[in-house]
PDB file of N, CA and C in Angstrom:
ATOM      1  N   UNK A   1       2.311   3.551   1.574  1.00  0.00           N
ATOM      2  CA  UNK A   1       2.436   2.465   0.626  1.00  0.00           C
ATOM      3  C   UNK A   1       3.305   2.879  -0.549  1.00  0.00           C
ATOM      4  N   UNK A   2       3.556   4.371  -1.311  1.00  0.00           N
ATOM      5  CA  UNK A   2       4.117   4.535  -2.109  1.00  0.00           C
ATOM      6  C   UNK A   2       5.322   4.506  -1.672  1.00  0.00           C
ATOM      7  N   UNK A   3       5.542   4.719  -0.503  1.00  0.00           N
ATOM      8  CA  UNK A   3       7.358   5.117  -0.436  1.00  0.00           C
ATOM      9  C   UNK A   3       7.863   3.444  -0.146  1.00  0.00           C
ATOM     10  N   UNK A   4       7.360   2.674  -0.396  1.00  0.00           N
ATOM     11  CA  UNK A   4       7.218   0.868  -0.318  1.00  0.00           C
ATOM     12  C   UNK A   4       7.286   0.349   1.327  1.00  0.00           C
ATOM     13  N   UNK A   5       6.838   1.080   2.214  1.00  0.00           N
ATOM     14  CA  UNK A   5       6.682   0.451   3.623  1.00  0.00           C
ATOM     15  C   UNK A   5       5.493  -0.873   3.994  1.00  0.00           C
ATOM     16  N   UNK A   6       5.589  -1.593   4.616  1.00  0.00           N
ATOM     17  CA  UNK A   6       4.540  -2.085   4.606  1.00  0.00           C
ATOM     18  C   UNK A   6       3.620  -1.335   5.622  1.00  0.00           C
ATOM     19  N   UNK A   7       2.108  -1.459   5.406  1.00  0.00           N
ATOM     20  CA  UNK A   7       1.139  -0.891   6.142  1.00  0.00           C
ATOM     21  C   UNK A   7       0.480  -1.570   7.423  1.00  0.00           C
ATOM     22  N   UNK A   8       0.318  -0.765   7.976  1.00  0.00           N
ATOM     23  CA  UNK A   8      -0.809  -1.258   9.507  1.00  0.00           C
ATOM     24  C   UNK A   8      -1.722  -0.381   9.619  1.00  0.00           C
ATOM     25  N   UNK A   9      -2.716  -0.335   9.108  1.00  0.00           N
ATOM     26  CA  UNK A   9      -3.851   0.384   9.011  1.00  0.00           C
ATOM     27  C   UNK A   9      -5.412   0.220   9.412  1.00  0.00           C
ATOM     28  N   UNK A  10      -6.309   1.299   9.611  1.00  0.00           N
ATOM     29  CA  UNK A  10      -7.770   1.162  10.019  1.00  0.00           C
ATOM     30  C   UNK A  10      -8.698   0.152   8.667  1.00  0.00           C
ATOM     31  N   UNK A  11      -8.878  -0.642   9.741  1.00  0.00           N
ATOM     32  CA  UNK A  11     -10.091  -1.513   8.175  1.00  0.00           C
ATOM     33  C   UNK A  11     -11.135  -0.586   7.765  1.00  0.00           C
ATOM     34  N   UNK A  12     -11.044   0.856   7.836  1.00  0.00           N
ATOM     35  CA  UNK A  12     -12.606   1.591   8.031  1.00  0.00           C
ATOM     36  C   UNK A  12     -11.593   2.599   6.530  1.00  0.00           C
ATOM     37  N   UNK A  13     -10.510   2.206   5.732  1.00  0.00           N
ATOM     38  CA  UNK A  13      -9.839   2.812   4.620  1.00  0.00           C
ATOM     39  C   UNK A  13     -10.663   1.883   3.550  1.00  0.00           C
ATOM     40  N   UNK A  14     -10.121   2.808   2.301  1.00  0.00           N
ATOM     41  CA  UNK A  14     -10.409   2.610   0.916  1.00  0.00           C
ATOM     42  C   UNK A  14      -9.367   1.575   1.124  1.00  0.00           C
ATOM     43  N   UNK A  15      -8.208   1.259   1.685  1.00  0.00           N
ATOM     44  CA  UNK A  15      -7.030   0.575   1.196  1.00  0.00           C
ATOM     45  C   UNK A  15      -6.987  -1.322   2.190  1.00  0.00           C
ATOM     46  N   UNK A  16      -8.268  -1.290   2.454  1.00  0.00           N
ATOM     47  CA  UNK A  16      -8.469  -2.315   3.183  1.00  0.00           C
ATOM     48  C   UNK A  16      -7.827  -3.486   2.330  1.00  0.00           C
ATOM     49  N   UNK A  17      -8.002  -3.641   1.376  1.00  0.00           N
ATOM     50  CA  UNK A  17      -7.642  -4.337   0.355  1.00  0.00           C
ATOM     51  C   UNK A  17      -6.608  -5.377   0.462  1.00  0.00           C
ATOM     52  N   UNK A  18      -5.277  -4.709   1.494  1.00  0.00           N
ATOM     53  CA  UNK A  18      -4.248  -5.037   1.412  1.00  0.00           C
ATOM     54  C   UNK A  18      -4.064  -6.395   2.441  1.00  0.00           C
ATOM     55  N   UNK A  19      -5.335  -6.497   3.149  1.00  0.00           N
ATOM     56  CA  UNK A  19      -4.858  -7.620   3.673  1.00  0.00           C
ATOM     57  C   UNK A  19      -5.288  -8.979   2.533  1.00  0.00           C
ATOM     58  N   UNK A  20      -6.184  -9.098   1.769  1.00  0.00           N
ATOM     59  CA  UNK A  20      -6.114 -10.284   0.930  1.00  0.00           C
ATOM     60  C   UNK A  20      -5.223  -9.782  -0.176  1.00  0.00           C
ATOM     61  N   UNK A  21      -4.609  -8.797  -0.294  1.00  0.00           N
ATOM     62  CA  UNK A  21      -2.862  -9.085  -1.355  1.00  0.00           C
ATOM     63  C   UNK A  21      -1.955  -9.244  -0.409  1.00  0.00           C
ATOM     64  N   UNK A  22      -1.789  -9.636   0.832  1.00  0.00           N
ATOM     65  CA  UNK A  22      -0.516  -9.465   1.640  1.00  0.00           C
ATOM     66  C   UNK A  22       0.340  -8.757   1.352  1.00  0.00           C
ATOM     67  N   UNK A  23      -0.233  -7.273   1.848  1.00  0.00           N
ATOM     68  CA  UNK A  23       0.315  -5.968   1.509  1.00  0.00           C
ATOM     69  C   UNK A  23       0.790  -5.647   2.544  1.00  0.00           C
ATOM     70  N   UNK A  24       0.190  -5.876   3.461  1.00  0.00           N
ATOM     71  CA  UNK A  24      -0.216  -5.129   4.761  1.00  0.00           C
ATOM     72  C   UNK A  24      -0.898  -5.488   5.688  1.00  0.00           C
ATOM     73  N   UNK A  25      -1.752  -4.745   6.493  1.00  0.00           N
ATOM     74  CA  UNK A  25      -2.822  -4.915   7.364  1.00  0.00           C
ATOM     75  C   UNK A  25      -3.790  -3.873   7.587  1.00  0.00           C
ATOM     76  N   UNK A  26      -4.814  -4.721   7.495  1.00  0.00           N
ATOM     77  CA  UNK A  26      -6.285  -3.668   7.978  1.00  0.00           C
ATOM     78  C   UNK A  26      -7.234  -4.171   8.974  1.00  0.00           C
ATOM     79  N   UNK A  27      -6.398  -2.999   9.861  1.00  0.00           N
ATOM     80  CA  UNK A  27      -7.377  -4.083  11.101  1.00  0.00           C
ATOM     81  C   UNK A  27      -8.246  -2.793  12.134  1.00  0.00           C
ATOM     82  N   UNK A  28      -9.438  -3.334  12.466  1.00  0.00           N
ATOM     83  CA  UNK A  28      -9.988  -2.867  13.363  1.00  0.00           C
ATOM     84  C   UNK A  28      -9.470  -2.218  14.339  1.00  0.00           C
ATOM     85  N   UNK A  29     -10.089  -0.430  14.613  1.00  0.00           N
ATOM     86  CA  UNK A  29      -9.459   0.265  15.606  1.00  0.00           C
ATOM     87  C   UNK A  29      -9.716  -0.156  16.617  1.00  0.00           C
ATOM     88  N   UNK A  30     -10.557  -0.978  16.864  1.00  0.00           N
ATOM     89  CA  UNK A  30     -10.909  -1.180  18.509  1.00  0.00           C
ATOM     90  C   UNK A  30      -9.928  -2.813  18.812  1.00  0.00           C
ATOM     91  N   UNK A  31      -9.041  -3.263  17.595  1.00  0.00           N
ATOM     92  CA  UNK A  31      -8.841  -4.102  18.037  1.00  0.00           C
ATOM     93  C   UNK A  31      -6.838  -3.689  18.495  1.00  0.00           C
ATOM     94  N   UNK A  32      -7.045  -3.499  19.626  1.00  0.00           N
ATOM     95  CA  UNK A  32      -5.224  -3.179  19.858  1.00  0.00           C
ATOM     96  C   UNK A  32      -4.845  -4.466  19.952  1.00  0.00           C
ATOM     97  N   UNK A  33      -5.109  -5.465  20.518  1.00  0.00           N
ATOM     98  CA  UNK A  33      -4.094  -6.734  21.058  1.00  0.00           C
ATOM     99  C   UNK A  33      -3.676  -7.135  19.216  1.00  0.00           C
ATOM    100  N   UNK A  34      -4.551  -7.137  18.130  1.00  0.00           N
ATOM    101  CA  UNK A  34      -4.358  -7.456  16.618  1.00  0.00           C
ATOM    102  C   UNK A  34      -3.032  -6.279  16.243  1.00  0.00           C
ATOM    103  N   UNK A  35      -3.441  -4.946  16.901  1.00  0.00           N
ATOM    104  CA  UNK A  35      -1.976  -3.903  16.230  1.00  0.00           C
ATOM    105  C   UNK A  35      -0.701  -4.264  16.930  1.00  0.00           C
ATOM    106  N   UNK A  36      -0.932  -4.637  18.320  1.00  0.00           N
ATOM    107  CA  UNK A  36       0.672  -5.123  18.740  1.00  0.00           C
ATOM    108  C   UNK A  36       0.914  -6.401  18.460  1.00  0.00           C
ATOM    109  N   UNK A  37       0.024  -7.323  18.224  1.00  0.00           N
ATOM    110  CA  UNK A  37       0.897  -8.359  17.011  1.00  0.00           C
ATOM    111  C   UNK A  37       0.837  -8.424  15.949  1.00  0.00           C
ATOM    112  N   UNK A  38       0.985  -7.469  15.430  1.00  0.00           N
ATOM    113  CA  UNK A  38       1.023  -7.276  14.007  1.00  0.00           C
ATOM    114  C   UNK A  38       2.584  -6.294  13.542  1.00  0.00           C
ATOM    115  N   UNK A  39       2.571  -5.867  14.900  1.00  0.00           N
ATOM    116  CA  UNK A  39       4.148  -4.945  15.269  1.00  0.00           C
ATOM    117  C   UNK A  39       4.978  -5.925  15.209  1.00  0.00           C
ATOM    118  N   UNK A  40       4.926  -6.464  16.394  1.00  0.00           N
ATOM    119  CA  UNK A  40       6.048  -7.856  17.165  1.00  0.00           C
ATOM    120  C   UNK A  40       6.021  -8.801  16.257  1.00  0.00           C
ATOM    121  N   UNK A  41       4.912  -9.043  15.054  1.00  0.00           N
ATOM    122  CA  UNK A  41       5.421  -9.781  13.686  1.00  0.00           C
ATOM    123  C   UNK A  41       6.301  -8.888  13.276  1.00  0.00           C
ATOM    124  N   UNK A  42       6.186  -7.723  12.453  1.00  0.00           N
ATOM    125  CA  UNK A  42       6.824  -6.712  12.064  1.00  0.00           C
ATOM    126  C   UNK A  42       8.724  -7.217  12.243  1.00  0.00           C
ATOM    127  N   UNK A  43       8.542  -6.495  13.357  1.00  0.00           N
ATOM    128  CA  UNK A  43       9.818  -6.840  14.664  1.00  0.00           C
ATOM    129  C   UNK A  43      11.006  -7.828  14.447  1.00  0.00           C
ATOM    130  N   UNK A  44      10.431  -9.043  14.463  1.00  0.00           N
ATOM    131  CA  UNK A  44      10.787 -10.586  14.288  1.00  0.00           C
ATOM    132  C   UNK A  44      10.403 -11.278  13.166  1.00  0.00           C
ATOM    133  N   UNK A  45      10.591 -10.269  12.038  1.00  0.00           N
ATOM    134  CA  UNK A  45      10.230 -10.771  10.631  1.00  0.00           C
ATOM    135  C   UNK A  45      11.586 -11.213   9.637  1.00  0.00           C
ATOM    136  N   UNK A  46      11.314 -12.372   9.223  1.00  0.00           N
ATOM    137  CA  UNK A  46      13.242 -12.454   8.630  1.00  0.00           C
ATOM    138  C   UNK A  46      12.814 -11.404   7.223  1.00  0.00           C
ATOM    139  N   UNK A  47      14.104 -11.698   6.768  1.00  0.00           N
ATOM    140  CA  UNK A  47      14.674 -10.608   5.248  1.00  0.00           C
ATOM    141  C   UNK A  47      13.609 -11.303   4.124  1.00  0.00           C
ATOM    142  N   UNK A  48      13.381 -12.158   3.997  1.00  0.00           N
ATOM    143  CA  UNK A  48      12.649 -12.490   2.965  1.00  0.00           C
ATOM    144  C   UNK A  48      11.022 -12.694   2.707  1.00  0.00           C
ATOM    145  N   UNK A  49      10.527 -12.823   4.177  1.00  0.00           N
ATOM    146  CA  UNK A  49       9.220 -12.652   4.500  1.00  0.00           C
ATOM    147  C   UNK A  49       8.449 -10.920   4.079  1.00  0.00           C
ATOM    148  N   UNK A  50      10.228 -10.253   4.923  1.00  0.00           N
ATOM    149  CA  UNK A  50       9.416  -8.607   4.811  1.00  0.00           C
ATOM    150  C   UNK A  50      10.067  -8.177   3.638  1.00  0.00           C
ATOM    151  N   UNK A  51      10.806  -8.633   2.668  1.00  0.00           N
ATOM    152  CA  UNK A  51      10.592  -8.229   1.322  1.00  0.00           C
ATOM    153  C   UNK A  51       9.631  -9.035   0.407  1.00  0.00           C
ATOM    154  N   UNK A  52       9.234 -10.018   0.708  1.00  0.00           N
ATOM    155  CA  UNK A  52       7.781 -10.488   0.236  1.00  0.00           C
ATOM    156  C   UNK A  52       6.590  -9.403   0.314  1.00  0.00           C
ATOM    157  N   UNK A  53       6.108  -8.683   1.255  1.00  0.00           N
ATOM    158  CA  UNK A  53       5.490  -8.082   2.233  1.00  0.00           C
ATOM    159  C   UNK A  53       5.563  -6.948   0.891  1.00  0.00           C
ATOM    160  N   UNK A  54       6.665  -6.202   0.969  1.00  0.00           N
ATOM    161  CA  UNK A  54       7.069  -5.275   0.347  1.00  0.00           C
ATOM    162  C   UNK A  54       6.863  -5.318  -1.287  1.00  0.00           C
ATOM    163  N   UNK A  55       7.076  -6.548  -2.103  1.00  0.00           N
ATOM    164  CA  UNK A  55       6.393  -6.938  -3.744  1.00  0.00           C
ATOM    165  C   UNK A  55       5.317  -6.384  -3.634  1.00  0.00           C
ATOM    166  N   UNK A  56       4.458  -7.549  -2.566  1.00  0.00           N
ATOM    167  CA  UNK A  56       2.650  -7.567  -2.439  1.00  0.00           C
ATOM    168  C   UNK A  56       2.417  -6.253  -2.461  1.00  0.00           C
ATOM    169  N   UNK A  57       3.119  -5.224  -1.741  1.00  0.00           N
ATOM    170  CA  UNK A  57       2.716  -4.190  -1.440  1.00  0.00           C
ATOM    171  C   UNK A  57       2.967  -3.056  -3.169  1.00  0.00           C
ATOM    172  N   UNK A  58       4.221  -3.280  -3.090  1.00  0.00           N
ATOM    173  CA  UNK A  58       4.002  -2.002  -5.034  1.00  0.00           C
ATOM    174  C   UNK A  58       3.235  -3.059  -5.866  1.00  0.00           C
ATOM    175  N   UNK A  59       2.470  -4.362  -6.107  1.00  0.00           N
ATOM    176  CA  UNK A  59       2.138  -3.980  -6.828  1.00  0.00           C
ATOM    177  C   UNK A  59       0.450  -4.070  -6.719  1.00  0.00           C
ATOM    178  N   UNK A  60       0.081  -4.218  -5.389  1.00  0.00           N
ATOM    179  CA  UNK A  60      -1.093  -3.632  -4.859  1.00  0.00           C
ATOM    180  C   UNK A  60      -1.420  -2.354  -5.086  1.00  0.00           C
ATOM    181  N   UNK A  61      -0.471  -1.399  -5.081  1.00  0.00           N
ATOM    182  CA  UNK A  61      -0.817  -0.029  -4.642  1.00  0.00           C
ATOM    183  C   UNK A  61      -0.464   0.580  -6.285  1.00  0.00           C
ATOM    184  N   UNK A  62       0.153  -0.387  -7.159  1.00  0.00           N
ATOM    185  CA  UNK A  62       0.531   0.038  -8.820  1.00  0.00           C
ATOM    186  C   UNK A  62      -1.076  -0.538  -9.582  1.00  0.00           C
ATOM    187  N   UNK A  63      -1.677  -1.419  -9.060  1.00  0.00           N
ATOM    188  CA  UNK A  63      -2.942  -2.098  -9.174  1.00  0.00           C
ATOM    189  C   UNK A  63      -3.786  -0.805  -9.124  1.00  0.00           C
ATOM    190  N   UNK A  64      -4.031  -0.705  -7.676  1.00  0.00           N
ATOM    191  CA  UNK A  64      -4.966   0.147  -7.581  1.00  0.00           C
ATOM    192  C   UNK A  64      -5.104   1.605  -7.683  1.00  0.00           C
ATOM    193  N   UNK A  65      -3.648   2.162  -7.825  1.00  0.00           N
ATOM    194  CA  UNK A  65      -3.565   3.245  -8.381  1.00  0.00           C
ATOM    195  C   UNK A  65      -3.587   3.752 -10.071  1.00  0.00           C
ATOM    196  N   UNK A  66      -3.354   2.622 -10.576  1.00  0.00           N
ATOM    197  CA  UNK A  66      -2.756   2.958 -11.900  1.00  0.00           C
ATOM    198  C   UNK A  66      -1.895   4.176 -12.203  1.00  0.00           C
ATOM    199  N   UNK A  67      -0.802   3.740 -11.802  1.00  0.00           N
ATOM    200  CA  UNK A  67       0.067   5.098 -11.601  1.00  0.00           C
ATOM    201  C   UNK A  67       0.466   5.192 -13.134  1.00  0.00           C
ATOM    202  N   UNK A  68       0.860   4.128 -14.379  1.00  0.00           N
ATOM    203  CA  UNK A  68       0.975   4.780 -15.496  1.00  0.00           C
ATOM    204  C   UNK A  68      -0.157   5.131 -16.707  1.00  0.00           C
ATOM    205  N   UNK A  69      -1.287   4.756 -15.999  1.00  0.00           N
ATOM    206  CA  UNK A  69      -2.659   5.765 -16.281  1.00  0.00           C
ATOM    207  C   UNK A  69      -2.554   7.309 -15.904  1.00  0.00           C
ATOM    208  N   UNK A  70      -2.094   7.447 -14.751  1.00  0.00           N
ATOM    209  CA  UNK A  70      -2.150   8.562 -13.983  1.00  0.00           C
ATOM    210  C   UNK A  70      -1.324   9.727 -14.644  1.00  0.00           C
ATOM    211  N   UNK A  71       0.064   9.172 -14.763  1.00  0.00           N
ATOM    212  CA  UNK A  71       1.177   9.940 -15.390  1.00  0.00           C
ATOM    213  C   UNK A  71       0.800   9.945 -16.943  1.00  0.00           C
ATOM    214  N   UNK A  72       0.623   9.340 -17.862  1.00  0.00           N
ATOM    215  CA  UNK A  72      -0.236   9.654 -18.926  1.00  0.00           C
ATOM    216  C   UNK A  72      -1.172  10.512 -18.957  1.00  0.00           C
ATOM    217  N   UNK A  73      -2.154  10.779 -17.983  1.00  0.00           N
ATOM    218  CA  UNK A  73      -3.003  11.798 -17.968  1.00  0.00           C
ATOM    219  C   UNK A  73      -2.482  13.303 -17.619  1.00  0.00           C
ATOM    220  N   UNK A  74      -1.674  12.994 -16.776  1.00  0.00           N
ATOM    221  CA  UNK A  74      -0.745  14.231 -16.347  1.00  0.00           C
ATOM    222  C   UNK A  74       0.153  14.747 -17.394  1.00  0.00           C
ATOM    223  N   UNK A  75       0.571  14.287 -18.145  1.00  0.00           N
ATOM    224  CA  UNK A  75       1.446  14.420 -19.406  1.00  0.00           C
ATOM    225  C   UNK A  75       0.187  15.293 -20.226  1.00  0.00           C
ATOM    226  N   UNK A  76      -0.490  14.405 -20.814  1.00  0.00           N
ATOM    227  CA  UNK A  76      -1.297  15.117 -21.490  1.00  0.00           C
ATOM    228  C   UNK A  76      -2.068  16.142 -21.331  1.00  0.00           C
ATOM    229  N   UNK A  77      -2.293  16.580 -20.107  1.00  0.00           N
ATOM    230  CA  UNK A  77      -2.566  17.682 -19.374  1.00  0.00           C
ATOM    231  C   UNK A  77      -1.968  18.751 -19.595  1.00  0.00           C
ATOM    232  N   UNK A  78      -0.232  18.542 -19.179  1.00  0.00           N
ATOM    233  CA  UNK A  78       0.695  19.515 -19.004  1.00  0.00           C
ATOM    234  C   UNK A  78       0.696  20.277 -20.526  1.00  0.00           C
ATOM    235  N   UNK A  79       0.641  19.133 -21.538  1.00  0.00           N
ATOM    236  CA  UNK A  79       0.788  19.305 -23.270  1.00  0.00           C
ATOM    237  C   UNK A  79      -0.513  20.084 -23.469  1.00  0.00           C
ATOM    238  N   UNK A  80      -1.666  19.996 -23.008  1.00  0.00           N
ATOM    239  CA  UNK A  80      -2.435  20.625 -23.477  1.00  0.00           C
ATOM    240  C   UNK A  80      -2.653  22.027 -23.199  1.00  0.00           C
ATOM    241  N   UNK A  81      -1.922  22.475 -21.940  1.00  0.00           N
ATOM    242  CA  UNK A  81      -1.603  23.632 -21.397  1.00  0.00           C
ATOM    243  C   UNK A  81      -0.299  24.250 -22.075  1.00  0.00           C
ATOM    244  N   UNK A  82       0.964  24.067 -22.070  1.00  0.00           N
ATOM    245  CA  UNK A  82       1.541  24.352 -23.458  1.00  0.00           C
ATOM    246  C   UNK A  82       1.107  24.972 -24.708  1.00  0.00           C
ATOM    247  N   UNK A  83       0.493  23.625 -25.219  1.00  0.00           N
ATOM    248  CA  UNK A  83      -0.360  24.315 -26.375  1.00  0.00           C
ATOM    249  C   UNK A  83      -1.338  25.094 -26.768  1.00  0.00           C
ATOM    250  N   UNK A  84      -1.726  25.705 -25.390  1.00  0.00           N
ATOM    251  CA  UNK A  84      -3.068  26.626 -25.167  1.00  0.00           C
ATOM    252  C   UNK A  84      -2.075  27.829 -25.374  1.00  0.00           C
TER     253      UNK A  84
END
């Protein structure tokens, strides 16, 4: 999800999430006939559907990561080691 792909993933993740942001997909391992159409969508997806796909997806994963929480903490980290 960070490198901005869209996902096809086990519903049994923390990141299940992504199917009500239309991020992605989280689907059941036992369900294969759901992963190969979820490919062959993939596949036969026009330019604007799978950069739709791709929004939903950074800012799902900027949501639930809080990546400039994260890097703030890391900053201040690094500074406090410095200053030690």
């Amino acid at each position: 999800m960070l490198s901005g792909c869209p996902v096809v993933i086990s519903d049994n993740t923390p990141w299940s999430g992504v199917n009500d942001a239309k991020a992605g997909w989280a689907i059941p391992l036992t369900d294969l006939s759901q992963y190969v159409n979820v490919i062959q969508k993939l596949v036969y997806m026009n330019d604007k559907d799978y950069k739709k796909i791709l929004e939903n997806n950074k800012r799902f994963i900027n949501e639930k990561l809080n990546i400039d929480a994260l890097r703030k903490e890391y900053v201040n980290a690094f500074e406090d080691i410095i200053e030690y």
